[in-house]
Protein backbone atom coordinates (compact mmCIF):
# COMPACT_ATOMS: atom_id res chain seq x y z
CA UNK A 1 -16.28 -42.25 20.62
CA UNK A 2 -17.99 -40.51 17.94
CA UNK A 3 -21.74 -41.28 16.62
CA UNK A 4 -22.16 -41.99 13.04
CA UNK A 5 -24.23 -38.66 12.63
CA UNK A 6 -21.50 -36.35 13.85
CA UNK A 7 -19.00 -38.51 12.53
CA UNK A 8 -20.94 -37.77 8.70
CA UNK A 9 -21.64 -33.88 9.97
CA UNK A 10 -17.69 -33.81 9.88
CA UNK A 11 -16.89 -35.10 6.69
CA UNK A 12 -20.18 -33.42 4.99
CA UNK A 13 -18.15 -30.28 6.46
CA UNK A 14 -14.89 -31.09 5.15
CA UNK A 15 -16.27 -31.93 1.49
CA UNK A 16 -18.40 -28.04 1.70
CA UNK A 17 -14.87 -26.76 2.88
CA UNK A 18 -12.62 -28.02 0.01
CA UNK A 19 -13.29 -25.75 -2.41
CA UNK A 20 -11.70 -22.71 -0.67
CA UNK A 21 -8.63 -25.23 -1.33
CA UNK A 22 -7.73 -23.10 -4.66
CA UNK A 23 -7.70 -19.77 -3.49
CA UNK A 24 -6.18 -20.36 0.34
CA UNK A 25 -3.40 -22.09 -1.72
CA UNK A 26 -2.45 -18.97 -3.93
CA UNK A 27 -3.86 -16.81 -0.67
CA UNK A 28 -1.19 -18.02 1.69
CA UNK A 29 1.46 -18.00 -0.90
CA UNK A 30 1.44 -14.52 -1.83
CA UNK A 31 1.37 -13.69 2.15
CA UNK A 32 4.35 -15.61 2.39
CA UNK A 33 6.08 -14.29 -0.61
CA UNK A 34 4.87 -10.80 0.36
CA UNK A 35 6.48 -10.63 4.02
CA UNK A 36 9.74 -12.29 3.03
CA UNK A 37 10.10 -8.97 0.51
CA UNK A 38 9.07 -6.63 3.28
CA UNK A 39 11.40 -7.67 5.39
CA UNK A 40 10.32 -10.01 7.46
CA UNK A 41 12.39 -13.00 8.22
CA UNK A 42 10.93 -16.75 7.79
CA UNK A 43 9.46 -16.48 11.51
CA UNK A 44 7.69 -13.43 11.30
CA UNK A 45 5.85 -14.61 8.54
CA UNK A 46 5.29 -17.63 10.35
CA UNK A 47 4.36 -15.92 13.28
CA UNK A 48 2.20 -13.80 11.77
CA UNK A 49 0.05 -16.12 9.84
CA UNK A 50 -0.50 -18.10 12.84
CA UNK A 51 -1.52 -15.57 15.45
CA UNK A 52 -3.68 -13.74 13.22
CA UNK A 53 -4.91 -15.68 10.85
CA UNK A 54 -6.45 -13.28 9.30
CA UNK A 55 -5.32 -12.80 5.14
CA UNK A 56 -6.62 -9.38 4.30
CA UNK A 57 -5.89 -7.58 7.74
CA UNK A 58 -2.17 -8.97 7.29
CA UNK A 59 -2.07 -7.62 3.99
CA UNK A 60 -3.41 -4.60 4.96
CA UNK A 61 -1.15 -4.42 8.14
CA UNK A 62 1.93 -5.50 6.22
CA UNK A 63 1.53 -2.59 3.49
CA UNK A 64 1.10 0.17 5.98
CA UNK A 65 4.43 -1.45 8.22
CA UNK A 66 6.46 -1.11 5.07
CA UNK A 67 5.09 2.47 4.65
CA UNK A 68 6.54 2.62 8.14
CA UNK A 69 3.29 4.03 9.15
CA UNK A 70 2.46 4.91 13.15
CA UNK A 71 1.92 2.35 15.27
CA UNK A 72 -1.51 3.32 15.78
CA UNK A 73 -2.57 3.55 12.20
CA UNK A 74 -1.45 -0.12 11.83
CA UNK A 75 -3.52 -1.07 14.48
CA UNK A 76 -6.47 0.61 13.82
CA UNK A 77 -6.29 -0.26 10.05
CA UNK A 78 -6.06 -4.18 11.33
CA UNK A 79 -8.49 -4.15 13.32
CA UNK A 80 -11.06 -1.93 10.88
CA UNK A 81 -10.80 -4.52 8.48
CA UNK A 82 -11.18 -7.46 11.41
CA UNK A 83 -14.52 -5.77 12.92
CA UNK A 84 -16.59 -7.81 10.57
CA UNK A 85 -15.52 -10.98 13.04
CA UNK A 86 -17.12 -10.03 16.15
CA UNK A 87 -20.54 -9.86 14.11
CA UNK A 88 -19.74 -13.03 12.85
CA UNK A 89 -18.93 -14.19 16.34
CA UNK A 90 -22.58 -12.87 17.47
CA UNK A 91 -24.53 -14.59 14.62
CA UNK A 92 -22.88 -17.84 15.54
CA UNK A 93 -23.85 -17.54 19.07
CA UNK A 94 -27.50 -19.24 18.48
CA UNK A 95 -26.00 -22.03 16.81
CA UNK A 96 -22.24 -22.93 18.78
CA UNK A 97 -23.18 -20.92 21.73
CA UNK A 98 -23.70 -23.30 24.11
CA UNK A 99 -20.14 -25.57 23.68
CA UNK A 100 -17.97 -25.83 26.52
CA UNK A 101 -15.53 -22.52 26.94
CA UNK A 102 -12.50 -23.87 25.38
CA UNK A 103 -14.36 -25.68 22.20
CA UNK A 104 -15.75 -22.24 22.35
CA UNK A 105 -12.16 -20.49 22.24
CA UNK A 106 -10.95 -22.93 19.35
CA UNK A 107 -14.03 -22.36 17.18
CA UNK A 108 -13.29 -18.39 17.71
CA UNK A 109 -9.50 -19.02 17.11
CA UNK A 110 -10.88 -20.63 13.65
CA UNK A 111 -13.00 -18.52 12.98
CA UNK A 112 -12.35 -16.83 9.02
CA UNK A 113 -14.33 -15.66 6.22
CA UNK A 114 -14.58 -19.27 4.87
CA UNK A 115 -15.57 -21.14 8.33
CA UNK A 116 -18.12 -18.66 9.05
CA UNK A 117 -19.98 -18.25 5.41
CA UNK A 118 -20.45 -22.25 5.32
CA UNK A 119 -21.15 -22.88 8.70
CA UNK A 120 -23.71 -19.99 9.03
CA UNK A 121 -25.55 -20.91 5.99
CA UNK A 122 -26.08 -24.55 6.81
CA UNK A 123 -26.58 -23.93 10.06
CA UNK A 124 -29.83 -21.64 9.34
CA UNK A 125 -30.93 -24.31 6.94
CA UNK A 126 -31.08 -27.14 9.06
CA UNK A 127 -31.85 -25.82 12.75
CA UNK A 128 -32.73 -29.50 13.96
CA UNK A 129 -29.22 -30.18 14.42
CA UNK A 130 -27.73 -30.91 17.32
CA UNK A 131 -25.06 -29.08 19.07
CA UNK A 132 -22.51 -31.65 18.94
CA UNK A 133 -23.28 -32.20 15.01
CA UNK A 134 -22.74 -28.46 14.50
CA UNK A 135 -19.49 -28.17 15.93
CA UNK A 136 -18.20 -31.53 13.70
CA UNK A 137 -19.50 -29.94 10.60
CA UNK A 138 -17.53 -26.29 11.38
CA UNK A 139 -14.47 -28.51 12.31
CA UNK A 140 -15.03 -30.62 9.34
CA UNK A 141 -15.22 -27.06 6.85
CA UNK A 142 -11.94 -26.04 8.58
CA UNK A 143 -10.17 -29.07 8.39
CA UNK A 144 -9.03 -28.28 4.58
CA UNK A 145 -8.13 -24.55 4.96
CA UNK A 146 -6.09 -24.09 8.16
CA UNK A 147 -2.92 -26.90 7.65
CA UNK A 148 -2.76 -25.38 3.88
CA UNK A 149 -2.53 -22.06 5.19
CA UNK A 150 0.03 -22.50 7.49
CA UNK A 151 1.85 -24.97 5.04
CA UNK A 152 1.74 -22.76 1.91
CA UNK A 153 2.48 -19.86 3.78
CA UNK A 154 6.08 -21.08 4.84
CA UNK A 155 6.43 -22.32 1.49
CA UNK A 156 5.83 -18.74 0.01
CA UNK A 157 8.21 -17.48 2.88
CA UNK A 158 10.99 -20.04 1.67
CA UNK A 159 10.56 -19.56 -2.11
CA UNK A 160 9.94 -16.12 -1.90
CA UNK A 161 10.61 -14.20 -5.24
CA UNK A 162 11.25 -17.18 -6.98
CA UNK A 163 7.36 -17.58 -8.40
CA UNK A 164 7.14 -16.33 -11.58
CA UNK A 165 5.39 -12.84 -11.46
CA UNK A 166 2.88 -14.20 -14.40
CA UNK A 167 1.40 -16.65 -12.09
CA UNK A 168 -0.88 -13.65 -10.43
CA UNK A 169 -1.37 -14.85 -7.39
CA UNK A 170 -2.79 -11.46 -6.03
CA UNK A 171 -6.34 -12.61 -7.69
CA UNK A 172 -7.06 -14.57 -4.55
CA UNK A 173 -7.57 -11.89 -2.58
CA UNK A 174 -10.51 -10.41 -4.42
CA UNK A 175 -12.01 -13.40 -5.93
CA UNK A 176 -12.27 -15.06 -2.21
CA UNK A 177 -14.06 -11.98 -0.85
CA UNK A 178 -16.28 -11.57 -3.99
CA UNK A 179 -17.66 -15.60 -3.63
CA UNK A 180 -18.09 -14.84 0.36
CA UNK A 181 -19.85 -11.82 0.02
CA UNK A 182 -22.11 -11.68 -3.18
CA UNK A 183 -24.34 -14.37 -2.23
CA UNK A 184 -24.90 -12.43 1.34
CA UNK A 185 -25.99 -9.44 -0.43
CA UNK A 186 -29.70 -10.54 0.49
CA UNK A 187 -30.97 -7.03 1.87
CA UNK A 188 -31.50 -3.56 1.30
CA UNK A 189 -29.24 -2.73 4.30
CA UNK A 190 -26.71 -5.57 3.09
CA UNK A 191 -26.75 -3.96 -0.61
CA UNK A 192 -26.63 -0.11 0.63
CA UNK A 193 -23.69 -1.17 2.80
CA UNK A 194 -21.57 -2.47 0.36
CA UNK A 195 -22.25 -0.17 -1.80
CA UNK A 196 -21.60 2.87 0.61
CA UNK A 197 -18.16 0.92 1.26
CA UNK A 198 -17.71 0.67 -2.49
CA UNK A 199 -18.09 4.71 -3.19
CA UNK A 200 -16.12 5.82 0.34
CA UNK A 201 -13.13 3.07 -0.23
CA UNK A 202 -13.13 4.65 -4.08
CA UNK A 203 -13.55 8.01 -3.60
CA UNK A 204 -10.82 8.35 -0.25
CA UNK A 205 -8.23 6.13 -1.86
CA UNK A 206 -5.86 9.13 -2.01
CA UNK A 207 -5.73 9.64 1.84
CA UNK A 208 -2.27 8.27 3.66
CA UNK A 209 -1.70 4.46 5.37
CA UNK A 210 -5.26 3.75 3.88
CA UNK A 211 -7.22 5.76 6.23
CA UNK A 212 -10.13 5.90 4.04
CA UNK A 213 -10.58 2.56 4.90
CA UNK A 214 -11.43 2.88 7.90
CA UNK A 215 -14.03 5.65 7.18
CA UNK A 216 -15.12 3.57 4.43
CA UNK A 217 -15.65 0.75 6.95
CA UNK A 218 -17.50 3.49 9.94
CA UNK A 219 -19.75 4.61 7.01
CA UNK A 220 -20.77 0.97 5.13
CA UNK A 221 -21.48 -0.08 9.09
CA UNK A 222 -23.96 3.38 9.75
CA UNK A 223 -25.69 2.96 6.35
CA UNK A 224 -26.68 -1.16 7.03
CA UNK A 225 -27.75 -0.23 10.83
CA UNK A 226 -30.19 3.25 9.62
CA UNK A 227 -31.52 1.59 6.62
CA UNK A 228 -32.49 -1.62 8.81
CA UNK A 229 -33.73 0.68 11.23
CA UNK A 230 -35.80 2.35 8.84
CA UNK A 231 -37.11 -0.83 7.38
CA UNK A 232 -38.32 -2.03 10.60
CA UNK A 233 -40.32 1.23 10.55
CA UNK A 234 -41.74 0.77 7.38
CA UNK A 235 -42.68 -2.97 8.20
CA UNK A 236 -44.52 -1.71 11.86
């Protein structure tokens, strides 16, 4: 049974979580909405959105399938935009590390933009919590986002072009990413890499199935490592 403290770390989670309510709603309806007009059929979508779980690499893969671009571009393109998880997965390690394997594999499985901005955050605030308390609180921040993003993705899938084009649903996308990232932007090497990505993504927007984000991507992750490299100099 569940102590009262990780019992409270759960729903202190799930209250922190429930903002990202109004933009997974819109989020996962335009992914919905989106496949269905690509093409997709109502289990695609489905199947996508599960398996990945992951909103901008589906848009990004969904765009280049309907540009029937390679294989391999799709792929790459996916999993350029995905990178950013395994060094979210690493920064977690000191805090959910040492769960069992398969609490392990579920807290990877939900791991997103959302779960890992909270969780990482508190987490480094209060270190004196206790393993079992971490894991209810990251469970507890999930808790809102994942059944709404499966739920309001099938409901995009079945309604599909019947939203009304005025209710600009696109502005999830960007306004989730700009909340998650601007108050990260704590460094030099944080600043200079999103503002290499910025000026690369810009400037090779013309080049085909969105390659230039991937070199935008290569280059943002060189400029953070050399300019923490050459801060650590400065600082010895």
């Amino acid at each position: 049974m569940a102590s009262s403290g990780t019992r409270s770390a759960y729903w202190l989670g799930l209250r922190h979580g429930a903002p990202f309510v109004l933009v997974i709603v819109p989020f996962a309806l335009l992914f919905g909405v989106v496949g269905t007009e690509a093409g997709l059929n109502l289990a695609e979508v489905m199947g996508f959105t599960v398996l990945v779980i992951a909103g901008a690499s589906q848009f990004a893969a969904l765009q280049l399938m309907t540009e029937n671009a390679p294989t391999v571009i799709v792929l790459a393109t996916a999993l350029a935009v995905n990178l950013r998880m395994a060094m979210y997965s690493a920064s977690l390690v000191p805090h959910l590390g040492a769960a069992p394997l398969w609490k392990r594999a579920l807290i990877a499985y939900l791991l997103v933009d959302q779960s890992y901005a909270v969780g990482h955050a508190y987490f480094e605030k209060h270190p004196e919590m206790p393993l079992s308390a971490r894991m209810a609180y990251y469970f507890g921040v999930v808790s809102p986002v994942f059944p709404l993003w499966y739920a309001f993705t099938l409901v995009g899938g079945l309604v599909g072009q019947s939203i009304p084009p005025e209710f600009a649903l696109d502005f999830a996308l960007p306004i989730t990413f700009l909340a998650l990232i601007a108050p990260a932007l704590r460094t030099v090497a944080h600043v200079a890499a999103a503002g290499v990505s910025v000026a690369l993504g810009l400037a090779l927007a013309g080049l085909p199935y969105n390659s230039g984000l991937l070199i935008a991507a290569l280059g943002a992750m060189i400029t953070g490592a050399q300019v923490e490299l050459w801060m650590e100099r400065r600082v010895k």
